[in-house]
PDB file of N, CA and C in Angstrom:
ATOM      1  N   UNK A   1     -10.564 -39.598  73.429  1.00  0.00           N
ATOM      2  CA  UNK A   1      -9.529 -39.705  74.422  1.00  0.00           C
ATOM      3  C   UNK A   1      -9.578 -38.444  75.283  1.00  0.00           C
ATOM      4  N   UNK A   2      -9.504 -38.970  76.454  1.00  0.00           N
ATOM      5  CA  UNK A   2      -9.583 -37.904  77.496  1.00  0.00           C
ATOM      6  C   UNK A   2      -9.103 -37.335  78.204  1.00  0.00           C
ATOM      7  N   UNK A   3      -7.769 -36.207  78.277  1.00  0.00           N
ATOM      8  CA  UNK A   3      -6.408 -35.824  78.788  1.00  0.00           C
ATOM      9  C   UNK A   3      -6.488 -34.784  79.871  1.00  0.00           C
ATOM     10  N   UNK A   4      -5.791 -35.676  81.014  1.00  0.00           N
ATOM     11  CA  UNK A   4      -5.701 -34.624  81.963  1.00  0.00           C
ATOM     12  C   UNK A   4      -5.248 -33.228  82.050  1.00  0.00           C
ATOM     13  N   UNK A   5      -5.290 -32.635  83.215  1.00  0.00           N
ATOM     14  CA  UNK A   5      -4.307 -31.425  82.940  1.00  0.00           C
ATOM     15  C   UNK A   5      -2.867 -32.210  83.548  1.00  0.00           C
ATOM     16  N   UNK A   6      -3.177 -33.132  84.188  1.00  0.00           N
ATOM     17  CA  UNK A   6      -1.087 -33.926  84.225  1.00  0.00           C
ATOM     18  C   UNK A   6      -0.631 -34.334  83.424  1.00  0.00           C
ATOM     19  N   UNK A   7      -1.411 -34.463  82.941  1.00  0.00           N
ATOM     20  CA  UNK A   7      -0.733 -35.013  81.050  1.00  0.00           C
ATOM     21  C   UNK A   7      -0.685 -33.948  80.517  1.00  0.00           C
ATOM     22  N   UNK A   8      -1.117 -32.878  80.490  1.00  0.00           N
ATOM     23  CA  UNK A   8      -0.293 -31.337  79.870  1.00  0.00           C
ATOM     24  C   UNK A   8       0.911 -31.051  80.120  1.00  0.00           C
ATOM     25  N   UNK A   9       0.922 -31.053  81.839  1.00  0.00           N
ATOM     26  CA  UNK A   9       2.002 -30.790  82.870  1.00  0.00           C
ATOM     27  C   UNK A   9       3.472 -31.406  82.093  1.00  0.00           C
ATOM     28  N   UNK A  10       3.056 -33.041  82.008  1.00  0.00           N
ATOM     29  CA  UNK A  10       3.805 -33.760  81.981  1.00  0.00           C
ATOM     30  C   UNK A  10       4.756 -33.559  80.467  1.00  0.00           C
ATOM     31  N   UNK A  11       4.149 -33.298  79.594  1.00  0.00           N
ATOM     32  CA  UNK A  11       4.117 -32.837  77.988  1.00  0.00           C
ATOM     33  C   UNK A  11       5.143 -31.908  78.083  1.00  0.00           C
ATOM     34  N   UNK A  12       4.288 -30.774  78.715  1.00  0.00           N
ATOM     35  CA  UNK A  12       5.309 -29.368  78.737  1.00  0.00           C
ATOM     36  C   UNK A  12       6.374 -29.631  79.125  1.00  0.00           C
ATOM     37  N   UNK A  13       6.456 -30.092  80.219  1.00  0.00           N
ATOM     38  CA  UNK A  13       7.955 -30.069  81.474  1.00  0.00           C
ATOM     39  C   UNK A  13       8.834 -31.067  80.333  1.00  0.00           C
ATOM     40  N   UNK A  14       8.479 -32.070  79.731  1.00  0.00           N
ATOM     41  CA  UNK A  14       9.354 -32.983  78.725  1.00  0.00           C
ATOM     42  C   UNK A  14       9.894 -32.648  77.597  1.00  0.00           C
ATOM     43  N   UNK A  15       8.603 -31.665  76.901  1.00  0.00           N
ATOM     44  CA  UNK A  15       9.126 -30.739  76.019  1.00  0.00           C
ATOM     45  C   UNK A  15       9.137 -28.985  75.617  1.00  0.00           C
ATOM     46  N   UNK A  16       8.742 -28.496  76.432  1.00  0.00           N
ATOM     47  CA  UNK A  16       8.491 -26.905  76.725  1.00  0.00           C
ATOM     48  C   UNK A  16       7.213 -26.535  75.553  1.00  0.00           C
ATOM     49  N   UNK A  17       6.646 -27.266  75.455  1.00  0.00           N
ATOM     50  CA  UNK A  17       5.595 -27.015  74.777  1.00  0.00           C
ATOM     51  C   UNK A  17       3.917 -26.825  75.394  1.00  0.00           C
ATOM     52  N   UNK A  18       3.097 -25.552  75.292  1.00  0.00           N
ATOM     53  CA  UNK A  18       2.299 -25.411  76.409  1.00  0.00           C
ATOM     54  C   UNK A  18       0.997 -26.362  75.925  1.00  0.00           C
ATOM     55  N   UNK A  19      -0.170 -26.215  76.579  1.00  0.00           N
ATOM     56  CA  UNK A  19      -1.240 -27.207  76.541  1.00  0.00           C
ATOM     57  C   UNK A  19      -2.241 -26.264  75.368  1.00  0.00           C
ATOM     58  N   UNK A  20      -2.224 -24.733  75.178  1.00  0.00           N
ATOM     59  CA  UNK A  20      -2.904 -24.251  74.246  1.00  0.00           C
ATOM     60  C   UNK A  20      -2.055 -24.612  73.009  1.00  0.00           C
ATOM     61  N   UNK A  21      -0.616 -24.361  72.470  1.00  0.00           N
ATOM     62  CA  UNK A  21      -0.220 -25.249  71.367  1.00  0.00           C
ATOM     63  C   UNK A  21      -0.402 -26.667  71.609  1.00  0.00           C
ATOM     64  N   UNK A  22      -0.290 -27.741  71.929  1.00  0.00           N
ATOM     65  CA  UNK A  22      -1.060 -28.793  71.715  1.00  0.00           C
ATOM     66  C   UNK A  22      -1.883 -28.885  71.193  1.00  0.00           C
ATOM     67  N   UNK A  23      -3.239 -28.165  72.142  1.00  0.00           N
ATOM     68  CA  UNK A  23      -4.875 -28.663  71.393  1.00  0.00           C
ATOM     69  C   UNK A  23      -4.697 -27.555  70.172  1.00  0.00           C
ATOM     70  N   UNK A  24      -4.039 -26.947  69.814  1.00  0.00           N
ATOM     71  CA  UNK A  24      -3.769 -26.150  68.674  1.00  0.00           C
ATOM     72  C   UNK A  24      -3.449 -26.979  67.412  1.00  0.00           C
ATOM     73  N   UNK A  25      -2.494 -27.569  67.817  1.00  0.00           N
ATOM     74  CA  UNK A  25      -1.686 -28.844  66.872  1.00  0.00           C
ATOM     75  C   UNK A  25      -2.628 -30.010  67.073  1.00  0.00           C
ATOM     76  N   UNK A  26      -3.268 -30.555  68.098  1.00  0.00           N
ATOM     77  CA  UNK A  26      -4.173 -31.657  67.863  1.00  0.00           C
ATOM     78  C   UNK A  26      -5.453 -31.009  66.654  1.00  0.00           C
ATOM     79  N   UNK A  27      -5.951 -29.734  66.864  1.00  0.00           N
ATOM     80  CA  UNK A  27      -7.075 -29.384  65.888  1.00  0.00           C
ATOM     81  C   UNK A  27      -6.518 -29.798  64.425  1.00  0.00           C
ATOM     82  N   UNK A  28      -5.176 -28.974  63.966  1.00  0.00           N
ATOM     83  CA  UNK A  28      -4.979 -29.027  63.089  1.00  0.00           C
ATOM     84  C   UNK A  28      -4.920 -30.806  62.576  1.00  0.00           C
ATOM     85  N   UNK A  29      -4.120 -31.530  63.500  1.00  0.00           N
ATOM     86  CA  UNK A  29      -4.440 -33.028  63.281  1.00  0.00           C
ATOM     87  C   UNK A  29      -5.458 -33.518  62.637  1.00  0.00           C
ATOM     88  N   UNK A  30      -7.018 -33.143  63.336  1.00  0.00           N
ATOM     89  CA  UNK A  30      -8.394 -33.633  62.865  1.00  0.00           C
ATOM     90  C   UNK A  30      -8.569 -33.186  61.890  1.00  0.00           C
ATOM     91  N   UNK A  31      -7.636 -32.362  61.479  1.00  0.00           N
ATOM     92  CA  UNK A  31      -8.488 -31.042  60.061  1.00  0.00           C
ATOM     93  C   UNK A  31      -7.630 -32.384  58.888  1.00  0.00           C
ATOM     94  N   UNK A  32      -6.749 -32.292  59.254  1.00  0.00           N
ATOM     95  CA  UNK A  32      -5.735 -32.907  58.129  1.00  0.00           C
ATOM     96  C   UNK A  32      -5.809 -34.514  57.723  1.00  0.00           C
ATOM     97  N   UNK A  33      -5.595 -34.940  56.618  1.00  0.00           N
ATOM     98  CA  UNK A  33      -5.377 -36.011  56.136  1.00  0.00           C
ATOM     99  C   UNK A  33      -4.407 -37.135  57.144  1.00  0.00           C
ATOM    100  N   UNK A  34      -4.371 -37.686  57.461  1.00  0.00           N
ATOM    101  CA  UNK A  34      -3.166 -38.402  58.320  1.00  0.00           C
ATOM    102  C   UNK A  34      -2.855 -39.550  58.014  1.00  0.00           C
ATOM    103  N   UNK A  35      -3.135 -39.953  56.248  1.00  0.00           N
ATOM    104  CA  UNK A  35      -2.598 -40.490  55.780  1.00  0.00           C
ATOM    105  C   UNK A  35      -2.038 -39.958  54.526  1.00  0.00           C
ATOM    106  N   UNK A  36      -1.771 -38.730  54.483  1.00  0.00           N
ATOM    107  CA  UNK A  36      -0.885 -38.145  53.407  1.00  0.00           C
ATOM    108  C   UNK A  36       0.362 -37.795  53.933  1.00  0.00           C
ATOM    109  N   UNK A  37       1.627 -38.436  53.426  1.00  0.00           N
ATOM    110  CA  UNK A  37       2.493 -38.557  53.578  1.00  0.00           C
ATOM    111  C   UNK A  37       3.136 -36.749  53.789  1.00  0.00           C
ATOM    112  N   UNK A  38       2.900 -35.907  52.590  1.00  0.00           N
ATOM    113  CA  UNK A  38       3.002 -34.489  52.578  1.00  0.00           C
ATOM    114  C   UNK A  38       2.723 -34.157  54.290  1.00  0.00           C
ATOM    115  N   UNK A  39       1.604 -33.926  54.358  1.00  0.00           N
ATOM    116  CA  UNK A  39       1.106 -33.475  55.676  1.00  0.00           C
ATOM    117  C   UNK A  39       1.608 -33.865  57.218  1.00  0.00           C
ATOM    118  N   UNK A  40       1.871 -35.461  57.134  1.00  0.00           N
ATOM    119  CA  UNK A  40       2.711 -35.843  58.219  1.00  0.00           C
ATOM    120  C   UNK A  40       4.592 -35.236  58.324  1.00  0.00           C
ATOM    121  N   UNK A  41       4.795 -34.900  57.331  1.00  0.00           N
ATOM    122  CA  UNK A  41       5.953 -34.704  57.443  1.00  0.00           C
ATOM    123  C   UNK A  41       6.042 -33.158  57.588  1.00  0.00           C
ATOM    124  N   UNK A  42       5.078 -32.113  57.419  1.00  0.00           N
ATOM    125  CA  UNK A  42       4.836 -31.399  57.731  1.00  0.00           C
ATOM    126  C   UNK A  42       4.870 -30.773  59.377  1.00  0.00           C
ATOM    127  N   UNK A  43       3.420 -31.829  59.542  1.00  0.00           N
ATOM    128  CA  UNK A  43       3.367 -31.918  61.424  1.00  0.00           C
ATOM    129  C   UNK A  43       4.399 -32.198  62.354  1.00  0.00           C
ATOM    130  N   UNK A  44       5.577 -33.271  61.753  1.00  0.00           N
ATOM    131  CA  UNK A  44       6.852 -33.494  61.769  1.00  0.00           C
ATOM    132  C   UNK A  44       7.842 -32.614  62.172  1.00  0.00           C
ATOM    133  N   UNK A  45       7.683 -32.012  60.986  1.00  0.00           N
ATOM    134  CA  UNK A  45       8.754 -30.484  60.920  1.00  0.00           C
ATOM    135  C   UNK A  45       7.956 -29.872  62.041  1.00  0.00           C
ATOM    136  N   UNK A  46       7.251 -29.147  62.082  1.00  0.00           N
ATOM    137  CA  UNK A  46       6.459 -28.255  63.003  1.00  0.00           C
ATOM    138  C   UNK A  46       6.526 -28.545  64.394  1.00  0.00           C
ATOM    139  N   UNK A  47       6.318 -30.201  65.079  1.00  0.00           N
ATOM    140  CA  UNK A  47       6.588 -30.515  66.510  1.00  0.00           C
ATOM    141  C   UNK A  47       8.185 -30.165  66.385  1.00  0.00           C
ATOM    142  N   UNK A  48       8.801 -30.623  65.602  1.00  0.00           N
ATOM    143  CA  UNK A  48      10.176 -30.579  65.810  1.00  0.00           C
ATOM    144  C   UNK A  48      10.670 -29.185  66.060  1.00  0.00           C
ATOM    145  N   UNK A  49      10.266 -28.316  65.402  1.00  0.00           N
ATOM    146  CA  UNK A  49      10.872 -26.731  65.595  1.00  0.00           C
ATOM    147  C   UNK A  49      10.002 -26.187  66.648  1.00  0.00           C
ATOM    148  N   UNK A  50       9.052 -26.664  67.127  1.00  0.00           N
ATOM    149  CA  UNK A  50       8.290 -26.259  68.657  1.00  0.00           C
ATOM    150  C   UNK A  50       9.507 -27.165  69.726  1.00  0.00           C
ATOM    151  N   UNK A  51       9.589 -28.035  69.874  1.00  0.00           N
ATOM    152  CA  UNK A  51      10.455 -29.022  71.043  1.00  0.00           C
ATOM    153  C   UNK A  51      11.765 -28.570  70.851  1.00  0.00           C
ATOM    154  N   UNK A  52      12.319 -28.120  69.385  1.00  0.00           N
ATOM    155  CA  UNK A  52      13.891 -27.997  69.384  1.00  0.00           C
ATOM    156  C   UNK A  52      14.332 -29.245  69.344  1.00  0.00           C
ATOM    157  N   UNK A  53      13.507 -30.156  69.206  1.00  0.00           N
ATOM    158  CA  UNK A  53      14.390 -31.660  68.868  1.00  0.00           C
ATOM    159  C   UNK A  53      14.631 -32.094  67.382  1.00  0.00           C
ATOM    160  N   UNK A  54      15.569 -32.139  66.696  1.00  0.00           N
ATOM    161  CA  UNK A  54      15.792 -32.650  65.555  1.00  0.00           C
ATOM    162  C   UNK A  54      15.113 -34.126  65.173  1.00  0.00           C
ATOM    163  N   UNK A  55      14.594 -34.260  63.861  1.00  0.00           N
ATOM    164  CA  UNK A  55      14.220 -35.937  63.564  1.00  0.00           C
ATOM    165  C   UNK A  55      14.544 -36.106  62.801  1.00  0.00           C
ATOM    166  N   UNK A  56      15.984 -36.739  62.619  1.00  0.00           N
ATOM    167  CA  UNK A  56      15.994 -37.218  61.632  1.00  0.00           C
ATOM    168  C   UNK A  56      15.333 -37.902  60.574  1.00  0.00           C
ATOM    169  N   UNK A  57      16.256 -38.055  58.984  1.00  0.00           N
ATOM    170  CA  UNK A  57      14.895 -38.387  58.168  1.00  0.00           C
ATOM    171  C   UNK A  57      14.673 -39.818  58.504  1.00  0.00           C
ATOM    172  N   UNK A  58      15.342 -40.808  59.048  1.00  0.00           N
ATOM    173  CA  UNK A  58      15.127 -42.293  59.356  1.00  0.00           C
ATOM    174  C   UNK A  58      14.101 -42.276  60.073  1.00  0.00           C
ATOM    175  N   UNK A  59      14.383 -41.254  60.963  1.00  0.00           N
ATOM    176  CA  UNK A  59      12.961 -41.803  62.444  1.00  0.00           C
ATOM    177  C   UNK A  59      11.492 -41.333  61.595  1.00  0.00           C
ATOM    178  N   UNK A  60      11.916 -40.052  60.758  1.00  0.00           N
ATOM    179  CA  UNK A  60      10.797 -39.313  60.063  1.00  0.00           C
ATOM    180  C   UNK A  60       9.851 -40.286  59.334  1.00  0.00           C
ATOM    181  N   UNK A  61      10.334 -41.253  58.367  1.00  0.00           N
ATOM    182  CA  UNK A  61      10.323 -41.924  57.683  1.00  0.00           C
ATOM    183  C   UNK A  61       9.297 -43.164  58.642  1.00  0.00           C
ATOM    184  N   UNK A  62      10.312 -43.676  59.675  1.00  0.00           N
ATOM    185  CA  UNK A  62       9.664 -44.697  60.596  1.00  0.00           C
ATOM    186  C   UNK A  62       8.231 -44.541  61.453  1.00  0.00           C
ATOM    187  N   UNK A  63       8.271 -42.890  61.523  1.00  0.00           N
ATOM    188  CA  UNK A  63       6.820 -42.386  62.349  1.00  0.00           C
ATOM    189  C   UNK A  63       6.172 -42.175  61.199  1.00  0.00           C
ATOM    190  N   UNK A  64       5.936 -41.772  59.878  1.00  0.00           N
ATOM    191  CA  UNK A  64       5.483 -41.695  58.982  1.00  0.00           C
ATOM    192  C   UNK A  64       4.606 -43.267  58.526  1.00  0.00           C
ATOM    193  N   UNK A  65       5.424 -43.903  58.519  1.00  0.00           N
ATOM    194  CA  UNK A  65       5.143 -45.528  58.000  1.00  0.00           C
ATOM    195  C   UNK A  65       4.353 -45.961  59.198  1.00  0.00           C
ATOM    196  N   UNK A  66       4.215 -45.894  60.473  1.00  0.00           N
ATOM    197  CA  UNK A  66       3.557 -46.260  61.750  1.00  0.00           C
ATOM    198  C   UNK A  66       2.632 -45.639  61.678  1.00  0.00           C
ATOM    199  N   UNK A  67       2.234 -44.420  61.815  1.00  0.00           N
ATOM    200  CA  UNK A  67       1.048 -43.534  61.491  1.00  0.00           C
ATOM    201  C   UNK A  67      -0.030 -44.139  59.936  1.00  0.00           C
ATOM    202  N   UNK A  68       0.648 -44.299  59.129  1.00  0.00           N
ATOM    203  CA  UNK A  68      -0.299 -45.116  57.747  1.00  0.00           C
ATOM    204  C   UNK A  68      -0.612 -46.243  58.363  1.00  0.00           C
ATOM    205  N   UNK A  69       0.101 -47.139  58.967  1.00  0.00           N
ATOM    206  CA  UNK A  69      -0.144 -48.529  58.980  1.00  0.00           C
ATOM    207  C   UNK A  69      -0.669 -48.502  60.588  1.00  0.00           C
ATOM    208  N   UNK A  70      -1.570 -47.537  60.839  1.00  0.00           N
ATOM    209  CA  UNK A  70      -2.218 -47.833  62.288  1.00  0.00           C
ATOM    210  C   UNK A  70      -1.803 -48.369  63.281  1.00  0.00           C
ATOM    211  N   UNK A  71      -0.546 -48.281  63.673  1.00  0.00           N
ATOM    212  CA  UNK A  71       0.308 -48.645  64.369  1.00  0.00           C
ATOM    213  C   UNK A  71       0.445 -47.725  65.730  1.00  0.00           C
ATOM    214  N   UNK A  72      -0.169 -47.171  65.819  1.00  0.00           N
ATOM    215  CA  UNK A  72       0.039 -45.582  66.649  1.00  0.00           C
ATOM    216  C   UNK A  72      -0.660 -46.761  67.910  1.00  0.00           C
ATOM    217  N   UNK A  73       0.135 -46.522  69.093  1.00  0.00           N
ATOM    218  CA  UNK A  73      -0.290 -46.719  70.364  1.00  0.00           C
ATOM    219  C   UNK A  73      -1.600 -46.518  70.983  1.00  0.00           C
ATOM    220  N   UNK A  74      -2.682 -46.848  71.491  1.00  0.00           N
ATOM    221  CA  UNK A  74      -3.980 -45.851  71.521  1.00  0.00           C
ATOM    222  C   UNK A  74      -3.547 -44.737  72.932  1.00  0.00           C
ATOM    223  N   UNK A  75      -2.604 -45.754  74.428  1.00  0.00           N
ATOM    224  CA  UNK A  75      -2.545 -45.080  75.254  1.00  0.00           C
ATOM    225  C   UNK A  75      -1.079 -44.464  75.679  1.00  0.00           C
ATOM    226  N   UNK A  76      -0.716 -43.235  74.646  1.00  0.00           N
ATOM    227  CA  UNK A  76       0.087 -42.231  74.153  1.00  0.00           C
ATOM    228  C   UNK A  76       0.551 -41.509  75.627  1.00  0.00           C
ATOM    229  N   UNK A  77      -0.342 -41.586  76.492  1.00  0.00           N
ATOM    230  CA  UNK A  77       0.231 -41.361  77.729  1.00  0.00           C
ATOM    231  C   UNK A  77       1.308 -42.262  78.583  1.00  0.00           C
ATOM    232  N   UNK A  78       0.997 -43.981  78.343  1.00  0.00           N
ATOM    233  CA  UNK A  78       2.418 -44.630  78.238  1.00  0.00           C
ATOM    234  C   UNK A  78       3.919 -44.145  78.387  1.00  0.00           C
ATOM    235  N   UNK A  79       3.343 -43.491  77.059  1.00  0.00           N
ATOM    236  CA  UNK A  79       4.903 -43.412  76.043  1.00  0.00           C
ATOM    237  C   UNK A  79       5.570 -42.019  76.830  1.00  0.00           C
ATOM    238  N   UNK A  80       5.108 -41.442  77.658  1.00  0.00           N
ATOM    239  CA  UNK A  80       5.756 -39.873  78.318  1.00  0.00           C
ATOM    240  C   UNK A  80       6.240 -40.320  79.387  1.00  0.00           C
TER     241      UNK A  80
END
């Protein structure tokens, strides 16, 4: 997948998060299991205290279960 720099733009300005943490947090993504439940809830916590947005444990739970069951959107740019 191949991301502009407006899709950085767009990221940051939505959540104050810059484009070097991203591909920072995407590396760690590839490194990690992403079907271990531990680890997603991890990455979880971690976007959440970068954005300052709280997730609750329901939604936690619901992105957790979507992520195992390949459910993940392919075009994630959509969703911004």
């Amino acid at each position: 997948m191949n991301f502009t720099d407006g899709f950085f733009k767009r990221v940051e300005k939505k959540t104050n998060v810059n484009k070097d943490t991203i591909l920072s947090l995407a590396s760690k993504l590839q490194q990690g299991d992403m079907k271990n439940e531990d680890n997603l809830r991890e990455i979880i916590h971690e976007l959440s205290a970068m954005t300052g947005k709280p997730v609750s444990k329901e939604k936690e739970d619901k992105i957790i279960k979507t992520i195992q069951n390949d459910q993940v959107p392919e075009n994630i740019d959509k969703l911004l």
